[in-house]
Protein backbone atom coordinates (compact mmCIF):
# COMPACT_ATOMS: atom_id res chain seq x y z
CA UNK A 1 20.13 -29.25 12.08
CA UNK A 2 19.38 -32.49 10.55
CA UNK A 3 22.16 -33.87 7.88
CA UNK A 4 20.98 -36.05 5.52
CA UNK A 5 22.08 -38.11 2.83
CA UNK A 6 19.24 -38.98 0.31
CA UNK A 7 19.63 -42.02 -2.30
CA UNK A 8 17.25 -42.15 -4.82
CA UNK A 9 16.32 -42.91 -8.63
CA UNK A 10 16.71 -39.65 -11.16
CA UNK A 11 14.28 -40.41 -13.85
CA UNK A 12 16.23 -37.66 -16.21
CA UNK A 13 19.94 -39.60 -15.20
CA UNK A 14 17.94 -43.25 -16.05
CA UNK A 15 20.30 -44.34 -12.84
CA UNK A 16 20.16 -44.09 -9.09
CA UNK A 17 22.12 -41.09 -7.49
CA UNK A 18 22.61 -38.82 -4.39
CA UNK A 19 22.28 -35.52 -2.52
CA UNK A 20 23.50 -34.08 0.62
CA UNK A 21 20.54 -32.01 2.82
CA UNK A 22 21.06 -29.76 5.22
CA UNK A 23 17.69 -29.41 7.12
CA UNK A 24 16.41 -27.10 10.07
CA UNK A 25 14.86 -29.53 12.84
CA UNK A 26 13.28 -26.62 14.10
CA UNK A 27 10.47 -23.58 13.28
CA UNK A 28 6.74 -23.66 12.08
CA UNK A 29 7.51 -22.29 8.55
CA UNK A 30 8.72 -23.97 5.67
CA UNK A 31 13.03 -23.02 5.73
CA UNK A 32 14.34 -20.85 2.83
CA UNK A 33 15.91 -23.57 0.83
CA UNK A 34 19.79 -22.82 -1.23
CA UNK A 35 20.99 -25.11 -3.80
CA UNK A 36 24.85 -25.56 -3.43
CA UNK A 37 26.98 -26.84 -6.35
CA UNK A 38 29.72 -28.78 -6.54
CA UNK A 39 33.09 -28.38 -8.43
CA UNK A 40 34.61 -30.59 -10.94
CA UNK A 41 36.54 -32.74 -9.25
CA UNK A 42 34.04 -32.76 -5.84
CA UNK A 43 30.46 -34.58 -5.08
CA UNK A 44 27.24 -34.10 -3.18
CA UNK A 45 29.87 -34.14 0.29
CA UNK A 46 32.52 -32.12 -0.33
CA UNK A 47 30.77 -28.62 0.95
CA UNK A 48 29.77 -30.55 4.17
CA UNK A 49 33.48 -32.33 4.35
CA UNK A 50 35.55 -29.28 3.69
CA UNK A 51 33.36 -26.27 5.50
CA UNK A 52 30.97 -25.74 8.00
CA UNK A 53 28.71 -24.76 5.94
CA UNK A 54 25.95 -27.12 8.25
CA UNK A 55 26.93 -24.30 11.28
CA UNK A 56 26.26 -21.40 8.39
CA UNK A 57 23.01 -22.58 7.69
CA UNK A 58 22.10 -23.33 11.23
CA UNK A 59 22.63 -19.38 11.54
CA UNK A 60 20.08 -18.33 9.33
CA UNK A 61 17.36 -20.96 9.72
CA UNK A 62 18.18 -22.23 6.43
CA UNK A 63 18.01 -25.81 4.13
CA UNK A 64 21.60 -26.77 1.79
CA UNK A 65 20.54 -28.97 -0.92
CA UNK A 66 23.99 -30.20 -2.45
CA UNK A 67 23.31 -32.81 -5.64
CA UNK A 68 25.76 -34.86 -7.19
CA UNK A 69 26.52 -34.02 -10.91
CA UNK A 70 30.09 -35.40 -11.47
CA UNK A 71 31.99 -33.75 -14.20
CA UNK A 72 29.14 -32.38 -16.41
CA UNK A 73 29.14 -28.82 -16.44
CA UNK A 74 25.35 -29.10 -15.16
CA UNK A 75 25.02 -29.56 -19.32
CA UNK A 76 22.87 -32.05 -21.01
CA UNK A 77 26.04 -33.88 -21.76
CA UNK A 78 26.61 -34.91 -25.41
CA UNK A 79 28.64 -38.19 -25.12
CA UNK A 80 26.61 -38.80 -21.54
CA UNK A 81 23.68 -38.07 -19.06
CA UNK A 82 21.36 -34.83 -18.96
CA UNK A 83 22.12 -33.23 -16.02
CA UNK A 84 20.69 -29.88 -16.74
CA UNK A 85 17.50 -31.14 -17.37
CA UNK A 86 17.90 -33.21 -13.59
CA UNK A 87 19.56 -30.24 -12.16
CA UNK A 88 16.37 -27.35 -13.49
CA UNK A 89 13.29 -29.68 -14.05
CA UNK A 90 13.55 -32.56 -11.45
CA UNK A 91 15.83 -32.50 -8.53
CA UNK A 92 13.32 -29.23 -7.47
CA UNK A 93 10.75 -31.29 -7.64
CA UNK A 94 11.88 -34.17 -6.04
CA UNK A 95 12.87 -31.61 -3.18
CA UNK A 96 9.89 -30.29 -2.52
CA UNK A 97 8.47 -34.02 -2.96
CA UNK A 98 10.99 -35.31 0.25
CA UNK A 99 10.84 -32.33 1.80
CA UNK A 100 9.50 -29.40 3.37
CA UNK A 101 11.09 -26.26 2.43
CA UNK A 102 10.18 -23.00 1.21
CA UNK A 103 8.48 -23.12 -2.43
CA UNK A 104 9.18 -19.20 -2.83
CA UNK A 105 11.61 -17.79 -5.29
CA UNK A 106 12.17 -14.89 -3.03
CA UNK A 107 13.11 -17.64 -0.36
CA UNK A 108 15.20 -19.67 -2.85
CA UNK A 109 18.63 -19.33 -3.86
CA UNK A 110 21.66 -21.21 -5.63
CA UNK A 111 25.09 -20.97 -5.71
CA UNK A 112 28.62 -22.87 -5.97
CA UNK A 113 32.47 -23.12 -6.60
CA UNK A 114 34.21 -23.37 -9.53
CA UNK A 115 32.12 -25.56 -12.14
CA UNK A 116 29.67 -24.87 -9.32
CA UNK A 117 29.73 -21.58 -9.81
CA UNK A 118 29.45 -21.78 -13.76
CA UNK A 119 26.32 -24.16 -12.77
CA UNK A 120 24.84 -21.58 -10.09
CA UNK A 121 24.65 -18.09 -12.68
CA UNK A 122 24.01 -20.70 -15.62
CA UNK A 123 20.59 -21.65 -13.72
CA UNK A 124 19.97 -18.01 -11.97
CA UNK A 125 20.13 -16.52 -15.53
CA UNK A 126 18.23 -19.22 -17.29
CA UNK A 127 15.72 -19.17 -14.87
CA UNK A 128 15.49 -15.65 -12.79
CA UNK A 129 12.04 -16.28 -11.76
CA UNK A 130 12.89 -19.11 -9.53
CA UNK A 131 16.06 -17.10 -7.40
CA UNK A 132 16.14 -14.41 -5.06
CA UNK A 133 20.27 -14.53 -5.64
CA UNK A 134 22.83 -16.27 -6.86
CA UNK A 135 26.77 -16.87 -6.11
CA UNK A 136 29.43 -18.07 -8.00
CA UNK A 137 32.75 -18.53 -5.53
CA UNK A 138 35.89 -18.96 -7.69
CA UNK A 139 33.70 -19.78 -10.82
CA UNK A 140 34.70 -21.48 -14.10
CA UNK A 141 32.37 -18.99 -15.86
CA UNK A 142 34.19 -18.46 -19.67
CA UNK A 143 32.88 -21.63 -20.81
CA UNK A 144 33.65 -20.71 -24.30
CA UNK A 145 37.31 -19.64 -23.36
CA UNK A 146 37.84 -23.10 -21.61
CA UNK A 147 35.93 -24.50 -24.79
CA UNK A 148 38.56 -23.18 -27.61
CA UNK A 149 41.80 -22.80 -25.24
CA UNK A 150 42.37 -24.73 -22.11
CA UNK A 151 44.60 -27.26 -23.69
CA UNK A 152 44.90 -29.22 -19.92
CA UNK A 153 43.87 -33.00 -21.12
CA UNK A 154 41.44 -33.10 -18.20
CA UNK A 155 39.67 -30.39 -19.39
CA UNK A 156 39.68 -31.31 -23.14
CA UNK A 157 38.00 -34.59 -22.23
CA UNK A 158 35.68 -33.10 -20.33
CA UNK A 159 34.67 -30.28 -23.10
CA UNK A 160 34.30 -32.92 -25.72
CA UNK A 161 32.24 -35.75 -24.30
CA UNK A 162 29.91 -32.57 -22.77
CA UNK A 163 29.59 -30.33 -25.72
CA UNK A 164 30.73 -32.81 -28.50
CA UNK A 165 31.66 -30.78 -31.38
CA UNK A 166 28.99 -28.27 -30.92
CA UNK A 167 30.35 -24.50 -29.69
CA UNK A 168 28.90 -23.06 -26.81
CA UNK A 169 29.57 -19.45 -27.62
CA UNK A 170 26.72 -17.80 -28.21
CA UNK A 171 24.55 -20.16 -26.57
CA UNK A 172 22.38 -20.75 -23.24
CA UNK A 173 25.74 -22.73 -21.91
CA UNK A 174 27.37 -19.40 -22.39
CA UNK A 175 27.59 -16.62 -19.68
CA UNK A 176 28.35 -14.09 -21.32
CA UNK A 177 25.60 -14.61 -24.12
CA UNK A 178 22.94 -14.86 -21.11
CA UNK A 179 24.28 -12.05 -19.75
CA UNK A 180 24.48 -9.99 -22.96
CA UNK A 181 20.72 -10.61 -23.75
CA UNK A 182 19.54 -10.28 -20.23
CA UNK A 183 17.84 -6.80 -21.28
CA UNK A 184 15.62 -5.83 -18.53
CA UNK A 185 14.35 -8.99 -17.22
CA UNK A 186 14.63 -9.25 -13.71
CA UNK A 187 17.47 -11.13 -12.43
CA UNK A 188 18.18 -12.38 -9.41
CA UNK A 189 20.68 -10.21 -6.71
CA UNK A 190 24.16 -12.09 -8.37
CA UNK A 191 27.26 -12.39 -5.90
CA UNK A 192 30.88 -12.93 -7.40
CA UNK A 193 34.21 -14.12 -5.54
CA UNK A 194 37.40 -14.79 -6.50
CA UNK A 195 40.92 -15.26 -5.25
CA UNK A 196 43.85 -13.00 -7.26
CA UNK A 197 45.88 -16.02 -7.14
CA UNK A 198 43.09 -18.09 -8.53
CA UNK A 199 43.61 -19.80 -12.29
CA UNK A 200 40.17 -18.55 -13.00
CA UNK A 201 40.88 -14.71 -11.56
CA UNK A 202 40.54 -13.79 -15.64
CA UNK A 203 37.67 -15.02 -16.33
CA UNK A 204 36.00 -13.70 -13.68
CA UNK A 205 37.21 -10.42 -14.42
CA UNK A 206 36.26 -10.50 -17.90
CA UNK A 207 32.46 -11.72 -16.23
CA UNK A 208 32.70 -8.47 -13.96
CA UNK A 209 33.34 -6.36 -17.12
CA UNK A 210 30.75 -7.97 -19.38
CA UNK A 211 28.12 -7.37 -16.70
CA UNK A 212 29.27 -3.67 -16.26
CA UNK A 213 28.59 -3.01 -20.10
CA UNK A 214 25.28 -4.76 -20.00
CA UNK A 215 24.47 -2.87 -17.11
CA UNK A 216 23.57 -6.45 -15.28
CA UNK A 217 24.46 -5.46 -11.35
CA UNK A 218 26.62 -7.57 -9.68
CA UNK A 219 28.28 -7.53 -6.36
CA UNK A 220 32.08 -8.40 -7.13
CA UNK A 221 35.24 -8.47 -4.87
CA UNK A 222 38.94 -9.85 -5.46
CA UNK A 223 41.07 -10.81 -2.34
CA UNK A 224 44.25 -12.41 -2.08
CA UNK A 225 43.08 -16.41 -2.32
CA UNK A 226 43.62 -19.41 -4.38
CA UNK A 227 41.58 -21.97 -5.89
CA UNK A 228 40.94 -23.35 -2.37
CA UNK A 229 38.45 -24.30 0.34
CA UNK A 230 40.40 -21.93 2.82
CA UNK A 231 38.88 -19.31 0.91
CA UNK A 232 35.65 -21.09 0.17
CA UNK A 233 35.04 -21.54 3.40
CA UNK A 234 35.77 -18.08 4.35
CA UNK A 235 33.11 -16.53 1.72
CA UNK A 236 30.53 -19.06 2.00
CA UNK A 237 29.21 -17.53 5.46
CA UNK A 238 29.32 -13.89 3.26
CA UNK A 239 27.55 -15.36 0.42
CA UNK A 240 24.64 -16.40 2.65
CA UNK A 241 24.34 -13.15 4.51
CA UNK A 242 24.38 -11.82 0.70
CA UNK A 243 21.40 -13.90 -0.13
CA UNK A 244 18.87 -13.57 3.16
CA UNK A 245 19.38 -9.57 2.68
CA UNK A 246 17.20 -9.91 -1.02
């Protein structure tokens, strides 16, 4: 496996940025290609620093494209840049562009921790047609809950220069509205994790329930675990073996 650090100018950002690749140095075929997001407080190196994911991929033959997104939600940030519109429209192109990896949604996947995770069913169910599955480990995925009650100043900053004033419930930055109007398109295979001890264990409960009553399917599992990459690193292996089996 070849790991690669890529610096390069993001048209959508209007400023030069990064990503971390993971790429097979060997087969004939173009690799099946994941995108993995970052958390909040993380960057394009923290899967690589704090996993072996690298070894993971080696197992399956498979490319890790990690961006760099710093604290925006993967929004189109209101008081910022528009990293939505880097992380949907561009960075895939500019993948494909640098490298050669698989161009098939049923060879494509995306998934991450914590904001990551928000980022990775945010994309999967704004865009099923590009995923074969998706995987949200630990995920911050009540947007509008964090929106209208996490009083933590971190998070207030960060909900007002993303969103502004404007409320995300009942819009495409809200899971539970993508989910609820979902009908029967086809979605990708979706994967959820989450620790018991995890700050986020309720909203990914109530994420497990809202799928049930839209009859969404969703693979979902709660083990003892905290908001930590002990328990990232455990599932990430799992969630890969979750995605080559769609």
């Amino acid at each position: 496996m070849a790991l690669i650090r890529v610096d390069f100018s993001s048209e959508a950002l209007e400023l030069s940025t990064s990503m971390t690749v993971v790429l097979p140095d060997e087969g004939d075929m173009p690799p099946p290609v994941l995108y993995l997001l970052h958390g909040l407080t993380d960057d394009h190196t923290a899967w690589t620093r704090y996993t072996s994911v690298e070894r993971y991929a080696y197992d399956h033959n498979m490319a890790v494209v990690m961006p760099q997104v710093h604290r925006s939600f993967y929004a189109d940030e209101a008081y910022g840049m528009r990293f939505w519109t880097f992380l949907s429209d561009e960075l895939p192109r500019l993948v494909h562009r640098f490298f050669r990896v698989s161009d098939r949604p049923e060879q494509t996947y995306v998934a991450g921790l914590s904001m990551g995770g928000y980022g990775a069913f945010k994309w999967a169910l704004r865009h099923p047609e590009r995923f074969a599955a998706a995987v949200s480990l630990s995920g911050a995925l009540d947007l509008s809950w964090l929106q209208k009650h996490d009083d933590r100043p971190h998070i207030r900053e960060v909900m007002e220069r993303v969103f502004g004033d404007r409320d995300v419930t009942g819009t495409d930055d809200d899971l539970f509205h993508l989910i609820g109007t979902a009908g029967k398109t086809r979605l990708p295979r979706l994967m959820l994790r989450c620790g018991t001890g995890d700050h986020l264990f309720a909203q990914n409960e109530r994420f497990v329930q809202a799928c049930a009553r839209a009859g969404i399917p969703l693979d979902s599992e709660f083990e003892p675990g905290g908001h930590e990459w002990s328990f990232w690193d455990r599932h990430i292996p799992r969630a890969l073996d979750f995605m080559v089996k769609s």
